[in-house]
PDB file of N, CA and C in Angstrom:
ATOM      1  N   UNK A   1     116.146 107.865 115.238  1.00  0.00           N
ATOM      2  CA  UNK A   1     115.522 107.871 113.918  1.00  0.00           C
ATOM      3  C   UNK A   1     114.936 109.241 113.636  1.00  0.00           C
ATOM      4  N   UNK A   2     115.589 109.675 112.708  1.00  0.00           N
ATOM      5  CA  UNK A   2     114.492 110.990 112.060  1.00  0.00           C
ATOM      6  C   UNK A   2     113.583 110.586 111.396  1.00  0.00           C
ATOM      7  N   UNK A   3     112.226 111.348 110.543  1.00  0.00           N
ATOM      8  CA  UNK A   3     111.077 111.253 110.497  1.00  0.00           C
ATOM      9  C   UNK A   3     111.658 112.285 108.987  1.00  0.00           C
ATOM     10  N   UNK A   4     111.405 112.242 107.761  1.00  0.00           N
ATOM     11  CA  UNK A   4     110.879 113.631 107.178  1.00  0.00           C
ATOM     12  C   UNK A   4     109.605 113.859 106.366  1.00  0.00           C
ATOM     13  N   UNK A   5     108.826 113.909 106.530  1.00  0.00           N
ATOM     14  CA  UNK A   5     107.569 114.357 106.451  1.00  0.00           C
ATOM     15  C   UNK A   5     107.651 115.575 104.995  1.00  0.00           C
ATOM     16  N   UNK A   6     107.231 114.879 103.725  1.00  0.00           N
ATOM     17  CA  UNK A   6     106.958 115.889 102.413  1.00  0.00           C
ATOM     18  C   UNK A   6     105.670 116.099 101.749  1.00  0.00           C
ATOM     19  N   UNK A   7     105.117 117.144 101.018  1.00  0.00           N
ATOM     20  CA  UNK A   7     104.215 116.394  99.788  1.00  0.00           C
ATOM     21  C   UNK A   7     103.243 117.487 100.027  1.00  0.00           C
ATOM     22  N   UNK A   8     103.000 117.932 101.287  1.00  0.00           N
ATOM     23  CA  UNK A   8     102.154 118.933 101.455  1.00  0.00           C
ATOM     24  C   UNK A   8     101.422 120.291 100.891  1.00  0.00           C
ATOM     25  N   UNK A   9     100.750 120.683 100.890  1.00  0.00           N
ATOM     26  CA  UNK A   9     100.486 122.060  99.774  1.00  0.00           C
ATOM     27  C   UNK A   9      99.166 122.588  99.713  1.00  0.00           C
ATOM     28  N   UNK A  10      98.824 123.315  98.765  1.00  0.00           N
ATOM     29  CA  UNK A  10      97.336 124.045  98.822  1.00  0.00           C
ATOM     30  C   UNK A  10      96.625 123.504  97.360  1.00  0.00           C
ATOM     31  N   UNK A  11      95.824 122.408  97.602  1.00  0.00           N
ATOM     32  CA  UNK A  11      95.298 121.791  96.679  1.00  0.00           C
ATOM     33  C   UNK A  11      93.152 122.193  96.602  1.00  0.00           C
ATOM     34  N   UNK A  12      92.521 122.430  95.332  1.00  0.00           N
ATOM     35  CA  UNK A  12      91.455 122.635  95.239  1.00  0.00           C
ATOM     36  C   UNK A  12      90.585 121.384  95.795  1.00  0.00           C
ATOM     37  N   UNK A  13      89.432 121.745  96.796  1.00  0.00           N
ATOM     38  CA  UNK A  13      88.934 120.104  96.777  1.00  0.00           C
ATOM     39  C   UNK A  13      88.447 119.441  95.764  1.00  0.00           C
ATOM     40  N   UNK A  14      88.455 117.934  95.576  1.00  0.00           N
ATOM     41  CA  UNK A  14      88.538 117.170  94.318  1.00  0.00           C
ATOM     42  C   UNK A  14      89.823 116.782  94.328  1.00  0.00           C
ATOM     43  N   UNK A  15      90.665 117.602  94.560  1.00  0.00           N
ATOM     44  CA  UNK A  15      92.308 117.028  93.845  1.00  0.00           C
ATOM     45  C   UNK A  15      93.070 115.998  95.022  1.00  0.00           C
ATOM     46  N   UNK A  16      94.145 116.068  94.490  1.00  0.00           N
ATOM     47  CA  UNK A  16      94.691 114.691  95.039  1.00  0.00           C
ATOM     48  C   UNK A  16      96.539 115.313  95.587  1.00  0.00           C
ATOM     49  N   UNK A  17      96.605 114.667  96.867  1.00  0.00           N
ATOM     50  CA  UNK A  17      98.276 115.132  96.612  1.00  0.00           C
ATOM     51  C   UNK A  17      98.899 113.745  97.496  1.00  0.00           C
ATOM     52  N   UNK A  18     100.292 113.450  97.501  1.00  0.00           N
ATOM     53  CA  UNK A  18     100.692 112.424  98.061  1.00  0.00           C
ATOM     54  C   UNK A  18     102.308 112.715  99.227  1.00  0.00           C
ATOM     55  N   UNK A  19     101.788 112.434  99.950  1.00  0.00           N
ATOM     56  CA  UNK A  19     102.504 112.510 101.373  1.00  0.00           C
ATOM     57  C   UNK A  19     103.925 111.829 101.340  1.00  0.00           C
ATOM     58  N   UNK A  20     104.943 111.913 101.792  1.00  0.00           N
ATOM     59  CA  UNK A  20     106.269 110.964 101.541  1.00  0.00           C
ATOM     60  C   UNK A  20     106.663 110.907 103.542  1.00  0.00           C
ATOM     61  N   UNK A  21     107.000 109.907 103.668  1.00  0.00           N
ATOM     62  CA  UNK A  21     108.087 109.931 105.123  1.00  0.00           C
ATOM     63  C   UNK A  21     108.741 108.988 104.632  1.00  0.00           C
ATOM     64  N   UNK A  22     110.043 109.619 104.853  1.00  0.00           N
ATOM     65  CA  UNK A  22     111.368 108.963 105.083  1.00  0.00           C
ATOM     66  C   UNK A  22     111.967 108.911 105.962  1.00  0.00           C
ATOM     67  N   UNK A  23     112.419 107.590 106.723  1.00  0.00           N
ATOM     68  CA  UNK A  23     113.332 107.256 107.928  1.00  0.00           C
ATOM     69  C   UNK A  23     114.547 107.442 107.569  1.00  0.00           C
ATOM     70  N   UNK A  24     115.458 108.008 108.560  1.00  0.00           N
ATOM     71  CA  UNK A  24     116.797 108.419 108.374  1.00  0.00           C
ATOM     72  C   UNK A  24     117.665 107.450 107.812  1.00  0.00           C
ATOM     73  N   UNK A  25     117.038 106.225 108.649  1.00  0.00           N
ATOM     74  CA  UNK A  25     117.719 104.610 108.581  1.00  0.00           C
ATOM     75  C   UNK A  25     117.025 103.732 108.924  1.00  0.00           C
ATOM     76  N   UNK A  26     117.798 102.487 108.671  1.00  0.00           N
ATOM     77  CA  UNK A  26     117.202 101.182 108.683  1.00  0.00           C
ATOM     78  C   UNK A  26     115.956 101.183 109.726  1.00  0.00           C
ATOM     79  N   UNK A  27     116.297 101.697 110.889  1.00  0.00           N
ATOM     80  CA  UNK A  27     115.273 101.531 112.062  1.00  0.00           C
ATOM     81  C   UNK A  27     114.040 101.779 111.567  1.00  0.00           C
ATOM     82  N   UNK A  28     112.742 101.193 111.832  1.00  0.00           N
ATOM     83  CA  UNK A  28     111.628 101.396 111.250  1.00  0.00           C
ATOM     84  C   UNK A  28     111.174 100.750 110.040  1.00  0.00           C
ATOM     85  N   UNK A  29     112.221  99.833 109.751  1.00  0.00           N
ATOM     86  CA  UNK A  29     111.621  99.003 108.129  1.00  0.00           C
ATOM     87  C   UNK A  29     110.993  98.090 109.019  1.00  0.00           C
ATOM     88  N   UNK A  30     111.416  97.341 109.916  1.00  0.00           N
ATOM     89  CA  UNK A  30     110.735  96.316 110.992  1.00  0.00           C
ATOM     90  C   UNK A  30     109.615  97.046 111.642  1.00  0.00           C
ATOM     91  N   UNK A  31     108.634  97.940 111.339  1.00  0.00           N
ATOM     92  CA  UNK A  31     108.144  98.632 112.249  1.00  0.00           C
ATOM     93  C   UNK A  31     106.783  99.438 111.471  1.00  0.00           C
ATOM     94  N   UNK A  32     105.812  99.328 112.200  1.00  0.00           N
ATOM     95  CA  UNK A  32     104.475  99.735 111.655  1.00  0.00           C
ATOM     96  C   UNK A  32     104.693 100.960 111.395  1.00  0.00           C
ATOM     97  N   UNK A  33     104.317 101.760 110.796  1.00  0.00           N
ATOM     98  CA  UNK A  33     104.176 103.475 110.376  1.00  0.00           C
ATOM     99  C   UNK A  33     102.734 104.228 110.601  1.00  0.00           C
ATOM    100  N   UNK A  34     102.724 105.144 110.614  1.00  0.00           N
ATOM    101  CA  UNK A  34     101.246 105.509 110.782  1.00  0.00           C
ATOM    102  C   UNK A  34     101.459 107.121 110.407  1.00  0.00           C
ATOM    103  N   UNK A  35     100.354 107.807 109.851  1.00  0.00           N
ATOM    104  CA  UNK A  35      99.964 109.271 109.617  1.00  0.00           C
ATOM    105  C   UNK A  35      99.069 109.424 110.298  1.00  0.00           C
ATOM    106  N   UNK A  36      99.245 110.486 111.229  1.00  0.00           N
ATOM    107  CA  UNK A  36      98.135 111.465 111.863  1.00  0.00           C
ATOM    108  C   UNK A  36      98.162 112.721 111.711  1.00  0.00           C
ATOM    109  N   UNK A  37      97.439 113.592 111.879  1.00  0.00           N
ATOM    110  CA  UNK A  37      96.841 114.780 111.482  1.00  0.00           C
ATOM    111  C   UNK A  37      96.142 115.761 112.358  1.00  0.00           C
ATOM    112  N   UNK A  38      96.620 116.903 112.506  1.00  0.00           N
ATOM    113  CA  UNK A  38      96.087 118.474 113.466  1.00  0.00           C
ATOM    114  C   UNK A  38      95.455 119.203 112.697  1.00  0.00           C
ATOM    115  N   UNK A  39      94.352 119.483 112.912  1.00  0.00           N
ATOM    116  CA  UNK A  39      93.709 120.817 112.428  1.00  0.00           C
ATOM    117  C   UNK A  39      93.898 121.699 113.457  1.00  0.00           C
ATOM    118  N   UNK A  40      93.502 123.063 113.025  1.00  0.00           N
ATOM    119  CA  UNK A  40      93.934 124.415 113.710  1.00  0.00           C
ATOM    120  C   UNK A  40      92.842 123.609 115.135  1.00  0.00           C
ATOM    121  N   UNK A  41      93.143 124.003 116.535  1.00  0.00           N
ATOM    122  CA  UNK A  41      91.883 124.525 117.539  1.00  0.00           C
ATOM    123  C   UNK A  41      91.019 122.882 117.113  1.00  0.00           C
ATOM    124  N   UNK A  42      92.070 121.514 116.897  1.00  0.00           N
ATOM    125  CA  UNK A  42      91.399 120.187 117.157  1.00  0.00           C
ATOM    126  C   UNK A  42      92.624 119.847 117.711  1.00  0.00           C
ATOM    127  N   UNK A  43      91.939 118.557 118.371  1.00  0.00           N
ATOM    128  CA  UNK A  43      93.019 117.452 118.651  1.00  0.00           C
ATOM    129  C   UNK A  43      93.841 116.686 117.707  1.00  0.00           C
ATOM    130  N   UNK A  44      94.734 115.912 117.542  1.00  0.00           N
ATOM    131  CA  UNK A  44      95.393 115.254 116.673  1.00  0.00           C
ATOM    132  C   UNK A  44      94.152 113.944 116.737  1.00  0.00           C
ATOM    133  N   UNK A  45      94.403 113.569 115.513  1.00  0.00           N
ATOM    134  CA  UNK A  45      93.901 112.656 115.063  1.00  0.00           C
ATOM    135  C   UNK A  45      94.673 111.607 113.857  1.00  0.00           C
ATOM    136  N   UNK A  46      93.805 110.021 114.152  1.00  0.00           N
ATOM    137  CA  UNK A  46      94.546 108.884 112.639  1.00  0.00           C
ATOM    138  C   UNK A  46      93.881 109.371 112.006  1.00  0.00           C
ATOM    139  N   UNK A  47      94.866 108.450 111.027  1.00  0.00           N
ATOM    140  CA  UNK A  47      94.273 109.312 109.714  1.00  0.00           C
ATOM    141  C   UNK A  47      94.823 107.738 108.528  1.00  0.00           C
ATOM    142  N   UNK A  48      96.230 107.000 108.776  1.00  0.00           N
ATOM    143  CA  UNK A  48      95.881 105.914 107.999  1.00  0.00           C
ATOM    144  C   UNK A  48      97.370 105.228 108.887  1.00  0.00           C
ATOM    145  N   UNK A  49      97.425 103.334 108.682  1.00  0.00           N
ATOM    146  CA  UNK A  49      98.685 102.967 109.416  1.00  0.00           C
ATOM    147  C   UNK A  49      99.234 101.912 108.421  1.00  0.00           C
ATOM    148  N   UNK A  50     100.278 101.441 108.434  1.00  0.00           N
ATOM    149  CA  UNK A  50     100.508 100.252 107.636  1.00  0.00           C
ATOM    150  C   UNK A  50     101.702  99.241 108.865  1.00  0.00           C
ATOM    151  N   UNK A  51     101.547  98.008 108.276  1.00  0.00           N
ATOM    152  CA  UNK A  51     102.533  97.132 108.857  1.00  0.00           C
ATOM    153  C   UNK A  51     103.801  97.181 108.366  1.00  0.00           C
ATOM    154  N   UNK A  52     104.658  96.685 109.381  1.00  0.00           N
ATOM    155  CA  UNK A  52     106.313  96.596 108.271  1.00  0.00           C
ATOM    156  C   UNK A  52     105.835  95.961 107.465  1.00  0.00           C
ATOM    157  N   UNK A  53     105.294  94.730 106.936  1.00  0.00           N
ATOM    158  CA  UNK A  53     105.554  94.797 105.754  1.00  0.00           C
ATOM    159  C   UNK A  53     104.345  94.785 104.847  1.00  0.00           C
ATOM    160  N   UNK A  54     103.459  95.565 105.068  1.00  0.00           N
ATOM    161  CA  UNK A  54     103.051  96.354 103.641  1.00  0.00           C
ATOM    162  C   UNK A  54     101.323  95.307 104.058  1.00  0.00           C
ATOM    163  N   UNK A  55     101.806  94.674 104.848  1.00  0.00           N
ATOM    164  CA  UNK A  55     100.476  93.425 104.953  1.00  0.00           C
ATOM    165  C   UNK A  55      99.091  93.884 105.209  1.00  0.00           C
ATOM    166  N   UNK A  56      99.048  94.819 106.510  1.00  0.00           N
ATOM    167  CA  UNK A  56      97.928  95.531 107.172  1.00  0.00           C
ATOM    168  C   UNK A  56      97.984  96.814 107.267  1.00  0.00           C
ATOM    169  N   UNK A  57      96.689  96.952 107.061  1.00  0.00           N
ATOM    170  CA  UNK A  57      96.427  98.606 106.634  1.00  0.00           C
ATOM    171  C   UNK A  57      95.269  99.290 107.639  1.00  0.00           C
ATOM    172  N   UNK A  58      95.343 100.252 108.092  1.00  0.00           N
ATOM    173  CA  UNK A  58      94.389 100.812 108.862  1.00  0.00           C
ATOM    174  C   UNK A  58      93.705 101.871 108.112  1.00  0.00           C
ATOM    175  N   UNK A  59      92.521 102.910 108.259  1.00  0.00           N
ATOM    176  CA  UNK A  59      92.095 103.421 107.990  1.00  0.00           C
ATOM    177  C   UNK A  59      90.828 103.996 108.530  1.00  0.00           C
ATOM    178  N   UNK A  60      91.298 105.577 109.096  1.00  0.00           N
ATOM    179  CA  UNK A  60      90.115 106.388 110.150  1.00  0.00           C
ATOM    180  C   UNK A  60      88.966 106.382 108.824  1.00  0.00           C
ATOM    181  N   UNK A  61      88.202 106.410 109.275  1.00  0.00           N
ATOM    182  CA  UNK A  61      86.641 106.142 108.554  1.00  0.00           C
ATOM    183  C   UNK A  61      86.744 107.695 107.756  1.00  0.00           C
ATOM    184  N   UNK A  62      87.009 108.487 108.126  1.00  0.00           N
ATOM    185  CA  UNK A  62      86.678 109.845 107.545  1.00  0.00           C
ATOM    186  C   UNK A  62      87.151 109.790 106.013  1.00  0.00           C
ATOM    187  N   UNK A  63      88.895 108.778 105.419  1.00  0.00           N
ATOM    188  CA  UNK A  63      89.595 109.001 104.995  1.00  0.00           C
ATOM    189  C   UNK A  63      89.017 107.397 103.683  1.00  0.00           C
ATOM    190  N   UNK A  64      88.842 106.579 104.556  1.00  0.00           N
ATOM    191  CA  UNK A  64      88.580 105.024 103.601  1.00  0.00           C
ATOM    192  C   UNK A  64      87.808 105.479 102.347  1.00  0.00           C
ATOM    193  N   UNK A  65      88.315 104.779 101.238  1.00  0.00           N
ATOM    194  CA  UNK A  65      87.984 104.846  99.949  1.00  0.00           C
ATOM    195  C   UNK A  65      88.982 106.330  99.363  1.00  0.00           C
ATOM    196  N   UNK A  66      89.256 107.091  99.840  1.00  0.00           N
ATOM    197  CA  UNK A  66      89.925 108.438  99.414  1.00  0.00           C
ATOM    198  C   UNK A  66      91.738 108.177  99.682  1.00  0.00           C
ATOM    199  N   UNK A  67      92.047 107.827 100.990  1.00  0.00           N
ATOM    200  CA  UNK A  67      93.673 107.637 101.140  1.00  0.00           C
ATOM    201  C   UNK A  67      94.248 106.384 100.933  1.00  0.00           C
ATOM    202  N   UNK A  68      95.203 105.837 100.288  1.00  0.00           N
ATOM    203  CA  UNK A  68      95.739 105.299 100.316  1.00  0.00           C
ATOM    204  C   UNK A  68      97.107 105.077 100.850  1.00  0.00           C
ATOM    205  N   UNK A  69      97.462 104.580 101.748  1.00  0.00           N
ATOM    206  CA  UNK A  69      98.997 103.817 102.321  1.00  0.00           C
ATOM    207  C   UNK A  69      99.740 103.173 102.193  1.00  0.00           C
ATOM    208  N   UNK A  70     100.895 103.225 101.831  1.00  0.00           N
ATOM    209  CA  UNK A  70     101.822 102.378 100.909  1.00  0.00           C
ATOM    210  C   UNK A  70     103.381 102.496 101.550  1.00  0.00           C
ATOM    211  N   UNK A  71     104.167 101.463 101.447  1.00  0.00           N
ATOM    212  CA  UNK A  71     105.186 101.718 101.322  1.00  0.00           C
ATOM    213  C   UNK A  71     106.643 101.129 100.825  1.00  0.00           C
ATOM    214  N   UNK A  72     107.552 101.767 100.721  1.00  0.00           N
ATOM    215  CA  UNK A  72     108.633 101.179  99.932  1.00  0.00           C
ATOM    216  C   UNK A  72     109.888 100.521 100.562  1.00  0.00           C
ATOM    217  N   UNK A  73     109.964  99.870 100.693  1.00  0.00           N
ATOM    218  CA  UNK A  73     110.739  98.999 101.819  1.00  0.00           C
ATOM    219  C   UNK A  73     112.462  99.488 101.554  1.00  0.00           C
ATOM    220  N   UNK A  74     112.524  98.922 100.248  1.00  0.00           N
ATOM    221  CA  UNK A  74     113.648  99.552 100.048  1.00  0.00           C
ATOM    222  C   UNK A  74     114.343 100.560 100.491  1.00  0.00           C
ATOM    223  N   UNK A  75     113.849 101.513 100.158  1.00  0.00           N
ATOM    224  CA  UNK A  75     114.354 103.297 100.930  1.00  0.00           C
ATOM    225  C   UNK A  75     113.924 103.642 101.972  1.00  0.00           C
ATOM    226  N   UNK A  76     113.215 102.660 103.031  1.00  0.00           N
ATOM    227  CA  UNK A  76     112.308 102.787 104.384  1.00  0.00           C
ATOM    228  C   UNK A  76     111.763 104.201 103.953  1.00  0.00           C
ATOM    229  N   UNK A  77     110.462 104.376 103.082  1.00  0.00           N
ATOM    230  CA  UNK A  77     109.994 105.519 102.617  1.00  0.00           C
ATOM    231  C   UNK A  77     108.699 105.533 102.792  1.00  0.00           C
ATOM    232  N   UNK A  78     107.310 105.535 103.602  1.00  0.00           N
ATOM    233  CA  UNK A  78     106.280 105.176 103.296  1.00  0.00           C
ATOM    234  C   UNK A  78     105.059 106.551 102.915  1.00  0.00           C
ATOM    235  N   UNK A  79     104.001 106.394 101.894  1.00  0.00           N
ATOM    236  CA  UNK A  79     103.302 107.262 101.545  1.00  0.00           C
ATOM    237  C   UNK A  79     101.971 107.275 101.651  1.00  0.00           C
ATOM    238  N   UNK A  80     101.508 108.413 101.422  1.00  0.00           N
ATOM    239  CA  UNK A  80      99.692 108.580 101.408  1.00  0.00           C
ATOM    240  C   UNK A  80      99.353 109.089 100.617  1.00  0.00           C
ATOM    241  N   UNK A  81      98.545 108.253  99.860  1.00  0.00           N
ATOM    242  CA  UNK A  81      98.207 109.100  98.775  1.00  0.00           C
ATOM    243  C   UNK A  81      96.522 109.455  98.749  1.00  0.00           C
ATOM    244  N   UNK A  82      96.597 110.274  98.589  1.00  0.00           N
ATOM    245  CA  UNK A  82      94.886 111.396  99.404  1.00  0.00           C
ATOM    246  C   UNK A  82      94.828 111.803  97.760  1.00  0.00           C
ATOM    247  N   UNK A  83      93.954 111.260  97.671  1.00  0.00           N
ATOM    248  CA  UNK A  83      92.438 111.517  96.579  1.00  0.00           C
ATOM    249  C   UNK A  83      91.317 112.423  97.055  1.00  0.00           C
ATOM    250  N   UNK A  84      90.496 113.006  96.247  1.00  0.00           N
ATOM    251  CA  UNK A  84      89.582 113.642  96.372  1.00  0.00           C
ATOM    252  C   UNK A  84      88.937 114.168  97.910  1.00  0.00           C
ATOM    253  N   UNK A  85      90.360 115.263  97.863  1.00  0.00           N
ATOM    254  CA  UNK A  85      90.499 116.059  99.102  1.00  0.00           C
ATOM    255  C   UNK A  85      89.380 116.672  99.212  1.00  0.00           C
ATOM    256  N   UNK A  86      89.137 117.206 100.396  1.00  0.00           N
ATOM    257  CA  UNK A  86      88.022 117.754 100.865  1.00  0.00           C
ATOM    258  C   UNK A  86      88.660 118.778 102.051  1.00  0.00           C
ATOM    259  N   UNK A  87      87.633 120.047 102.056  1.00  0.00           N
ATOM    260  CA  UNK A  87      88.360 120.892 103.232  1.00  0.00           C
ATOM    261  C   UNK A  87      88.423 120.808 104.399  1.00  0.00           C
ATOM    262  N   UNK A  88      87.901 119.659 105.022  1.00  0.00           N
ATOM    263  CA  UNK A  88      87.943 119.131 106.326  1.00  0.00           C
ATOM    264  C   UNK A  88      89.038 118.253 106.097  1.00  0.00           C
ATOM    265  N   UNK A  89      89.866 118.129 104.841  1.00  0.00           N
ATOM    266  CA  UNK A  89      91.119 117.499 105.342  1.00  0.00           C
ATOM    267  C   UNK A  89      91.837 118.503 105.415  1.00  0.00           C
ATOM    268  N   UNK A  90      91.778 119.730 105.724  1.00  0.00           N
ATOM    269  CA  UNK A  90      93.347 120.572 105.562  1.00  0.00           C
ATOM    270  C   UNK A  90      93.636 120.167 107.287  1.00  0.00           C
ATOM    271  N   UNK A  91      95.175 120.255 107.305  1.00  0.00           N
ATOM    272  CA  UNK A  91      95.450 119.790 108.848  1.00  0.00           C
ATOM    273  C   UNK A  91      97.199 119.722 108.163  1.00  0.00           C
ATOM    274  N   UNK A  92      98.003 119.872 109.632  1.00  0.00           N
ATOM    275  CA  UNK A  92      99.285 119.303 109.334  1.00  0.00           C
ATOM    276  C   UNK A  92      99.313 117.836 109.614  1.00  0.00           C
ATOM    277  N   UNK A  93     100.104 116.750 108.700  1.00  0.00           N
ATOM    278  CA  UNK A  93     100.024 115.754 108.632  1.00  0.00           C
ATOM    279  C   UNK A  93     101.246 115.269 109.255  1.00  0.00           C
ATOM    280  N   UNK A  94     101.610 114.065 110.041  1.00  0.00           N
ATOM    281  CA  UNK A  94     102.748 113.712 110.445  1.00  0.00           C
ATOM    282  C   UNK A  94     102.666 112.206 110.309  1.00  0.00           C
ATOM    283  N   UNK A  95     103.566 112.011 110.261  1.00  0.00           N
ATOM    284  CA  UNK A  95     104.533 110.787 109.924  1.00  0.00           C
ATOM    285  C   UNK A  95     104.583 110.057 111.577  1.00  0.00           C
ATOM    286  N   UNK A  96     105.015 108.723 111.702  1.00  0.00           N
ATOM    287  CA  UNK A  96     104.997 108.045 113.152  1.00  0.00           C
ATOM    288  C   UNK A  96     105.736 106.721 113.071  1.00  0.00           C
ATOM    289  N   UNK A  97     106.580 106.368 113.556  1.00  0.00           N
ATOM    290  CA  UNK A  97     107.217 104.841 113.490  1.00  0.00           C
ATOM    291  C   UNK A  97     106.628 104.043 114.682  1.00  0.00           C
ATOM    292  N   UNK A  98     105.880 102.889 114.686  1.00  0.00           N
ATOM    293  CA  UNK A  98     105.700 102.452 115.593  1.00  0.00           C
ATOM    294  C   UNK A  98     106.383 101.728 116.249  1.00  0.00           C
ATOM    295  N   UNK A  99     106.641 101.480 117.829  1.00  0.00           N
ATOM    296  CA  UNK A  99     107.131 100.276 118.658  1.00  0.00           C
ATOM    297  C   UNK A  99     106.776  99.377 118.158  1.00  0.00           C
ATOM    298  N   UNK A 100     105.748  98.573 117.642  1.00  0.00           N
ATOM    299  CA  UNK A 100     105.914  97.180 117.140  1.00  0.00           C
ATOM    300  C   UNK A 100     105.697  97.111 115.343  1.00  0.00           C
ATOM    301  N   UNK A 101     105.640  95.781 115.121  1.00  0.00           N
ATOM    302  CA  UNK A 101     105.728  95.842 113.563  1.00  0.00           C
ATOM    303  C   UNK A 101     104.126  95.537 112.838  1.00  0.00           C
ATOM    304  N   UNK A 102     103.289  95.858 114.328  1.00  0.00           N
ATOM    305  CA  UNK A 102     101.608  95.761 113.570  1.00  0.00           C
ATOM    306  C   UNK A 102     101.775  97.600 113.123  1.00  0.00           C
ATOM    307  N   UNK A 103     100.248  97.453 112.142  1.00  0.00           N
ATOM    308  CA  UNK A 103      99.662  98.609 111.951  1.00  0.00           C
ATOM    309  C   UNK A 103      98.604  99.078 112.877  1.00  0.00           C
ATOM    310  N   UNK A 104      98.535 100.124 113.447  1.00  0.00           N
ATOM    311  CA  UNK A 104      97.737 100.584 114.703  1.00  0.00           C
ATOM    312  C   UNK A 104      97.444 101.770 114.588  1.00  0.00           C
ATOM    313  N   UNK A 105      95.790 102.324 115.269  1.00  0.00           N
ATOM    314  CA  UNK A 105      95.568 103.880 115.441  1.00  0.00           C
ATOM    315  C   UNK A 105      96.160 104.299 116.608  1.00  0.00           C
ATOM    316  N   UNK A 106      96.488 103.440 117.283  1.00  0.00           N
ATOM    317  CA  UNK A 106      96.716 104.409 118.711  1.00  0.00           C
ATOM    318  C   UNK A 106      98.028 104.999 119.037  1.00  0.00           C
ATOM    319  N   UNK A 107      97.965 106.318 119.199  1.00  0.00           N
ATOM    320  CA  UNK A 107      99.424 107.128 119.221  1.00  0.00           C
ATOM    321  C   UNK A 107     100.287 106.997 120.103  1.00  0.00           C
ATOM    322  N   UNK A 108      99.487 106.453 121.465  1.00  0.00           N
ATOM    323  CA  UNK A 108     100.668 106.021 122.268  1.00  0.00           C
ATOM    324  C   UNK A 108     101.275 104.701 121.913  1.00  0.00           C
ATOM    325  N   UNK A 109     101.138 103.910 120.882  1.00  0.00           N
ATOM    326  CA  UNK A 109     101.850 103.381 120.421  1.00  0.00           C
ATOM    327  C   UNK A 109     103.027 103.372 119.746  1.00  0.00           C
ATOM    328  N   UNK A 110     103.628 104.562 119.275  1.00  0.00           N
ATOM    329  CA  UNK A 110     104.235 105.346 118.097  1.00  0.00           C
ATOM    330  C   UNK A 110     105.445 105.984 119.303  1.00  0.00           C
ATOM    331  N   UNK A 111     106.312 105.690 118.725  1.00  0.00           N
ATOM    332  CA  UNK A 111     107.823 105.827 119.281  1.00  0.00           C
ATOM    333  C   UNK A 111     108.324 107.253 118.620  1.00  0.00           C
ATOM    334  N   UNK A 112     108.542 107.011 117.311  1.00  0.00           N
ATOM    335  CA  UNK A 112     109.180 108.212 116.901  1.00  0.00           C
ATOM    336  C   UNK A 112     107.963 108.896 115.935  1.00  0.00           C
ATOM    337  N   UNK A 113     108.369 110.200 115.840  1.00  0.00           N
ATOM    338  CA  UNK A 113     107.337 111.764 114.965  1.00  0.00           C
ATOM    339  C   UNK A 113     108.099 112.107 114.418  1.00  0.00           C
ATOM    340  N   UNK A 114     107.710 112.332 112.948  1.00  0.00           N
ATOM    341  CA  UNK A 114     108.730 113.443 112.288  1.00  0.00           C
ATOM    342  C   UNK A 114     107.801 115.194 112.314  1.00  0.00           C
ATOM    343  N   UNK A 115     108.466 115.664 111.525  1.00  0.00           N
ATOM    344  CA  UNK A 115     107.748 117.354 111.748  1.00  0.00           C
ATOM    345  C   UNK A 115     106.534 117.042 110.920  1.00  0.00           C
ATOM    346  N   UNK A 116     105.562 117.651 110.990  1.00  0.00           N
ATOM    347  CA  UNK A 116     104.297 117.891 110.142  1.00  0.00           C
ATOM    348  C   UNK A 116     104.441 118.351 108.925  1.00  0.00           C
ATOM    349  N   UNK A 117     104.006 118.532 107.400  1.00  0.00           N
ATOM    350  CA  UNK A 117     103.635 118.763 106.022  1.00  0.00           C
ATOM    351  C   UNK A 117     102.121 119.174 106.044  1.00  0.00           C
ATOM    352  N   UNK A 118     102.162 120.324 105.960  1.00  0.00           N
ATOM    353  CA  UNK A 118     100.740 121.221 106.185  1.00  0.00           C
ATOM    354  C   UNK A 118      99.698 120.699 104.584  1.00  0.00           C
ATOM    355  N   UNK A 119      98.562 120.832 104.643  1.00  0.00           N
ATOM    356  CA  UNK A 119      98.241 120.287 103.354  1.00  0.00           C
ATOM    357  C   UNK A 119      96.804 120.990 103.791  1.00  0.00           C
ATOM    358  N   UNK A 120      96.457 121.834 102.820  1.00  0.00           N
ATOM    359  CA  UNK A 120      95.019 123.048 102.844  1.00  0.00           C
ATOM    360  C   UNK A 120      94.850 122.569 101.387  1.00  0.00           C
ATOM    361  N   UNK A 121      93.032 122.093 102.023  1.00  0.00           N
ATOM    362  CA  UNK A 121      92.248 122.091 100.632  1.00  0.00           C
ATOM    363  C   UNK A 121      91.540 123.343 100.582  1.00  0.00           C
ATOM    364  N   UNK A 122      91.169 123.949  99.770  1.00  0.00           N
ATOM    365  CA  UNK A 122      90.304 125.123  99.568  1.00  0.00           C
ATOM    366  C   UNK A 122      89.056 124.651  98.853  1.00  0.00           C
ATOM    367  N   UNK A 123      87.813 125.686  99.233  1.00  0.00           N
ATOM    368  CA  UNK A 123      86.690 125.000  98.804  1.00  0.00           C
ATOM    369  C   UNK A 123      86.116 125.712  97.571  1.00  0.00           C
TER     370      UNK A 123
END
């Protein structure tokens, strides 16, 4: 399964931008998704997860009320949509298919990564 990871960019804080991963294929419509996130000189970190199907939603505390997680079953496509960014969100963001079909923070859960979508808020 590939991963592609879009949406990224240099947004003012306040603003809003929205994340895309797309699975190559079918693999992963049965299968939880999750976004995590690197800042320069941090560890990776969650950041939001969803279930295959759209049921359960996770959400790192930093992000609740601001990101939203969604996804489109159809095109195995799932998104984030980040509201009222802040500059402690700039980080590269990545995409994750999980081994099972819950939504989960934990990364050793997560089978496949796509590449990161860099996303800098400025203050």
């Amino acid at each position: 399964v590939q991963l592609q990871a879009s949406g990224g960019g240099l947004v003012q804080a306040g603003g809003s931008l929205r994340l895309s991963c797309a699975a190559s294929r079918r693999t992963g419509s049965n299968n939880g998704v999750g976004w995590f996130r690197q800042a320069p000189g941090k560890e990776r970190e969650f950041v939001a997860a969803i279930s295959w199907n759209g049921g359960d939603s996770l959400y790192a505390d930093s992000v609740k009320g601001r990101f939203t997680i969604s996804r489109a079953r159809a095109n195995y496509t799932v998104f984030l949509q980040m509201n009222n960014l802040k500059p402690e969100d700039t980080a590269a963001y990545y995409c994750a298919v999980a081994r099972s079909s819950a939504a989960t923070a934990n990364a050793e859960w997560y089978r496949y990564w796509g590449q990161g979508t860099l996303v800098t808020v400025s203050s």
